[in-house]
N, C-alpha and C. Protein backbone atom coordinates (compact mmCIF):
# COMPACT_ATOMS: atom_id res chain seq x y z
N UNK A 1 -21.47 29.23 5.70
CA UNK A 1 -21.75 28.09 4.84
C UNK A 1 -22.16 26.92 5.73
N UNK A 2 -23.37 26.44 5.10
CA UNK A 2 -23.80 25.09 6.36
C UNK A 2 -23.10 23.81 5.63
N UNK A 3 -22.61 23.12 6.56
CA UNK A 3 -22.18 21.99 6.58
C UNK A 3 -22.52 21.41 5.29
N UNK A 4 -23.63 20.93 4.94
CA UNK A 4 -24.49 20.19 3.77
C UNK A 4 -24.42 20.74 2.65
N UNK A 5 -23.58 22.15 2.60
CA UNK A 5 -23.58 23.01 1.10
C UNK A 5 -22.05 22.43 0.71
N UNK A 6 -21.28 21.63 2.04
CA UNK A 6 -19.57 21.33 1.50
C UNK A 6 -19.90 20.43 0.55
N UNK A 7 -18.58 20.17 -0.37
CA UNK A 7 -18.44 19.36 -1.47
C UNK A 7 -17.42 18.39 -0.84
N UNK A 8 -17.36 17.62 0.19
CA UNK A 8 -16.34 16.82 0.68
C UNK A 8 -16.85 15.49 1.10
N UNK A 9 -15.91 14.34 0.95
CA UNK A 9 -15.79 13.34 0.92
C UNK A 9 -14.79 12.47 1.63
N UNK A 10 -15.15 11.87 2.48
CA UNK A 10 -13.89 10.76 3.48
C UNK A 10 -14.16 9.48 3.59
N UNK A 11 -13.14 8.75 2.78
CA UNK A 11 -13.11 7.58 2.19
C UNK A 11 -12.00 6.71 3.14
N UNK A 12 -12.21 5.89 3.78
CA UNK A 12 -11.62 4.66 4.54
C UNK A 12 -11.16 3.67 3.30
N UNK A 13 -10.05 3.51 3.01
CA UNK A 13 -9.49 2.67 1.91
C UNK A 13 -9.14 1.52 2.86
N UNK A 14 -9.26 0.43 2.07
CA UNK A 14 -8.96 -0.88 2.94
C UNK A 14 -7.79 -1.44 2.88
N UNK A 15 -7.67 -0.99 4.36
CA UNK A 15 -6.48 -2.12 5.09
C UNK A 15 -5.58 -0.68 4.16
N UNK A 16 -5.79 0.75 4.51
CA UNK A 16 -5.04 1.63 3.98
C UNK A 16 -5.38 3.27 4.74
N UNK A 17 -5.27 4.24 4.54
CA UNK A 17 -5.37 5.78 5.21
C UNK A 17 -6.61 5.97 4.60
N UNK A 18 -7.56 6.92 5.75
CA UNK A 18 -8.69 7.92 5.49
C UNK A 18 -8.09 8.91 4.39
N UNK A 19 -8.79 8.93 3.20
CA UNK A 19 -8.95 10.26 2.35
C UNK A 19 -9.82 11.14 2.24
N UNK A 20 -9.21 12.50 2.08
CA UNK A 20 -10.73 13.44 2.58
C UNK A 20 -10.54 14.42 0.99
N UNK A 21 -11.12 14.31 0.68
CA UNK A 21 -11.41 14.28 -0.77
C UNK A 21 -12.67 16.11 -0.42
N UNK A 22 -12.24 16.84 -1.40
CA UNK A 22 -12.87 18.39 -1.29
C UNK A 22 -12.54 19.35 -2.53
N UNK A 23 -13.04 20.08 -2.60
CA UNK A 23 -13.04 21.30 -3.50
C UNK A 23 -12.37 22.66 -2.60
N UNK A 24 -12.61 22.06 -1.52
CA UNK A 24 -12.41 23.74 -0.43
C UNK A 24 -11.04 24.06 -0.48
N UNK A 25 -11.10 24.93 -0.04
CA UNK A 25 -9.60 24.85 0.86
C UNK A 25 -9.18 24.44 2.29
N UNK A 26 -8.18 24.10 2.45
CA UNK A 26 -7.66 23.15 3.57
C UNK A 26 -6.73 23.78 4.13
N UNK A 27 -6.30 23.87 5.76
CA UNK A 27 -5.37 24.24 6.20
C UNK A 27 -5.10 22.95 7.32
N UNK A 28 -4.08 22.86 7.77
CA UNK A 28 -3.54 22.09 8.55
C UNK A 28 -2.75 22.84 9.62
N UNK A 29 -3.04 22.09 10.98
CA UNK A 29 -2.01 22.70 12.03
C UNK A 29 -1.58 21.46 12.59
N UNK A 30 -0.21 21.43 12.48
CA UNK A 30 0.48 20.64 12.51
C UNK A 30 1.84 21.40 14.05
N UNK A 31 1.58 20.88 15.32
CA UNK A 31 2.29 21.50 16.38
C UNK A 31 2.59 22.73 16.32
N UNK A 32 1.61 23.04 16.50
CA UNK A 32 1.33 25.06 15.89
C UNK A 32 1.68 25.48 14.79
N UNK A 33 1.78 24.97 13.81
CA UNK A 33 2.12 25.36 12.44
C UNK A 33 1.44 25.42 11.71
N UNK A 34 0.62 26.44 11.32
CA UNK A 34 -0.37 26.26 9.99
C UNK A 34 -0.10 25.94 8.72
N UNK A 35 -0.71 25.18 7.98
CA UNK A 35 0.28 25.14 6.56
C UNK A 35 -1.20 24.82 5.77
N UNK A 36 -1.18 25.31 4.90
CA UNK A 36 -2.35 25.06 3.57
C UNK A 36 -2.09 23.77 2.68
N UNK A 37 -2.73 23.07 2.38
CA UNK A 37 -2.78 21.94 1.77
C UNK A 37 -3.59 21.85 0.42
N UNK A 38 -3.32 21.04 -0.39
CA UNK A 38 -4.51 20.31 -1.28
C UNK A 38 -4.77 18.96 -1.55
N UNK A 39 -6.36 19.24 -1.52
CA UNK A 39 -6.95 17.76 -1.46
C UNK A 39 -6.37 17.18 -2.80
N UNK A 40 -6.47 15.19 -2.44
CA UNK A 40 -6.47 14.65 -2.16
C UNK A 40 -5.80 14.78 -0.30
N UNK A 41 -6.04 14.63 0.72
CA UNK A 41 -5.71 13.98 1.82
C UNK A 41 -5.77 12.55 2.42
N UNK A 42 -4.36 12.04 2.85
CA UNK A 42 -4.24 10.68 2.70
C UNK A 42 -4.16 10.99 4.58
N UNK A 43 -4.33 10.86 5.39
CA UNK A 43 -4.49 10.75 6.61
C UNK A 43 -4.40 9.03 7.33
N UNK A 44 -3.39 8.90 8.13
CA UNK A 44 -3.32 7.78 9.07
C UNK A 44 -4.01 7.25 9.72
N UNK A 45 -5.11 5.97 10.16
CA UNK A 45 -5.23 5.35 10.72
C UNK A 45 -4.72 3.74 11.23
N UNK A 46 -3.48 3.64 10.53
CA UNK A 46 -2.93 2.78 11.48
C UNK A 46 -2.18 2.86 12.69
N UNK A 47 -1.81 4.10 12.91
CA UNK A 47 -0.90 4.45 14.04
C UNK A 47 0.67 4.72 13.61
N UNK A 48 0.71 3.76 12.70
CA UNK A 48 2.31 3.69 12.05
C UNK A 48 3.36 4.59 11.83
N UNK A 49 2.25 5.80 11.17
CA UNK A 49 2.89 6.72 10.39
C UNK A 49 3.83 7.54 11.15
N UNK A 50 5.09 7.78 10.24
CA UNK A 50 5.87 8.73 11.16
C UNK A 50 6.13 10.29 10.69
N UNK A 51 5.19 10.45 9.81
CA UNK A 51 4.69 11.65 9.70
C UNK A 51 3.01 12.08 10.02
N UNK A 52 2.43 11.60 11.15
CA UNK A 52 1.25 12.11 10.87
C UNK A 52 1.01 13.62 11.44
N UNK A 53 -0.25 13.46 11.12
CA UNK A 53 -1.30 12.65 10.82
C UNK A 53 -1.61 12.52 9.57
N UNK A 54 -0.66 12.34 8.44
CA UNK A 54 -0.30 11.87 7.33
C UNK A 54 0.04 10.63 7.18
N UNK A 55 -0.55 9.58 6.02
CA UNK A 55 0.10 8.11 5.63
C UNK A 55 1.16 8.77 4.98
N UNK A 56 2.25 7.79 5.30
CA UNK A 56 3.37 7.62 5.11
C UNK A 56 4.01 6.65 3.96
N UNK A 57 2.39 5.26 4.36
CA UNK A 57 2.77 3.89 3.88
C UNK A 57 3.11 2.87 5.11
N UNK A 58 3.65 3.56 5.83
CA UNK A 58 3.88 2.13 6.51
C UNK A 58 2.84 1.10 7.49
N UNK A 59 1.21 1.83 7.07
CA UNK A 59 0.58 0.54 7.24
C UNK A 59 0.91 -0.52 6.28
N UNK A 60 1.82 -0.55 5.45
CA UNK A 60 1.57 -2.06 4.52
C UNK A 60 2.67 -2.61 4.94
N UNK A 61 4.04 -2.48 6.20
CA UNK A 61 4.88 -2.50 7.04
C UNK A 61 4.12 -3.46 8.35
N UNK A 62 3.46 -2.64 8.89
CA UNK A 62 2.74 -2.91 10.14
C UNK A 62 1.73 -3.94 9.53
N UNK A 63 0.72 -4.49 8.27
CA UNK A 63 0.18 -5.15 7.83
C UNK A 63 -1.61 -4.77 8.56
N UNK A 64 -1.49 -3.43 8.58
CA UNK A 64 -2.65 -2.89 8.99
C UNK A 64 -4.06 -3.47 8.26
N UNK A 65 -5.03 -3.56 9.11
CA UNK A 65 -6.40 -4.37 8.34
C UNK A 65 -7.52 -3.94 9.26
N UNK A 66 -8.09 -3.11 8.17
CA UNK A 66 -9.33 -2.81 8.36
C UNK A 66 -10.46 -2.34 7.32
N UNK A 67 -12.30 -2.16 7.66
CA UNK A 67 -12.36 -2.45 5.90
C UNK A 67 -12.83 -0.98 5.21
N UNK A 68 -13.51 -0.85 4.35
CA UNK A 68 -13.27 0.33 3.65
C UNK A 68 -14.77 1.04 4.05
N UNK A 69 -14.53 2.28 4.30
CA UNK A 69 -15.86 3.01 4.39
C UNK A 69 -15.93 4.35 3.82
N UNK A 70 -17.47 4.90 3.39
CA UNK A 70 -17.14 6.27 3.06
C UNK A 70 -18.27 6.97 3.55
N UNK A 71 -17.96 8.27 4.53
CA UNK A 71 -18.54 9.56 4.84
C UNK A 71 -18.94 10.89 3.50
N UNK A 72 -19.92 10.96 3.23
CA UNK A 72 -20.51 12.09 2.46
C UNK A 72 -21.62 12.99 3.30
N UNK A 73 -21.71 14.42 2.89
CA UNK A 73 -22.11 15.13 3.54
C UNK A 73 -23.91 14.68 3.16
N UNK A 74 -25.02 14.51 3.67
CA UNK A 74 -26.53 14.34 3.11
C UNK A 74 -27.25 15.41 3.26
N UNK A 75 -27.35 15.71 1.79
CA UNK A 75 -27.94 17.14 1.11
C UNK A 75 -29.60 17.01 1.84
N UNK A 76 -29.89 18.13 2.15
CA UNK A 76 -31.23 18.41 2.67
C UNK A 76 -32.07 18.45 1.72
């Protein structure tokens, strides 16, 4: 499957966690641990989190700020 046929989406929420938004299926390895997931994915970029690379929340703790962006795949 090429890249451009995925149905996925990663959304920078402001002054909040990357969401990776999909139809697929998802697996996660987490310190050698595989584990299957479903989208919605709320993913950390403040550093905060003390579960990542999962939000937790406690960017709104830390008063994390940054602004909102979104990644989509561009269909050929």
């Amino acid at each position: 499957m090429d890249f451009c046929e995925l149905t996925m989406k990663i959304k920078s929420i402001p002054n909040g966690p990357n969401v990776v938004e999909t139809d697929e299926p998802l697996t996660c390895s987490v310190s050698g641990t595989e584990k299957d997931i479903r989208a919605p994915v709320y993913l950390c970029r403040c550093g905060a989190s003390k579960n990542k690379p999962f939000c937790d929340g406690s960017h709104l703790a830390a008063k994390f700020s940054a602004p909102a962006s979104e990644i989509t795949p561009k269909k050929k």
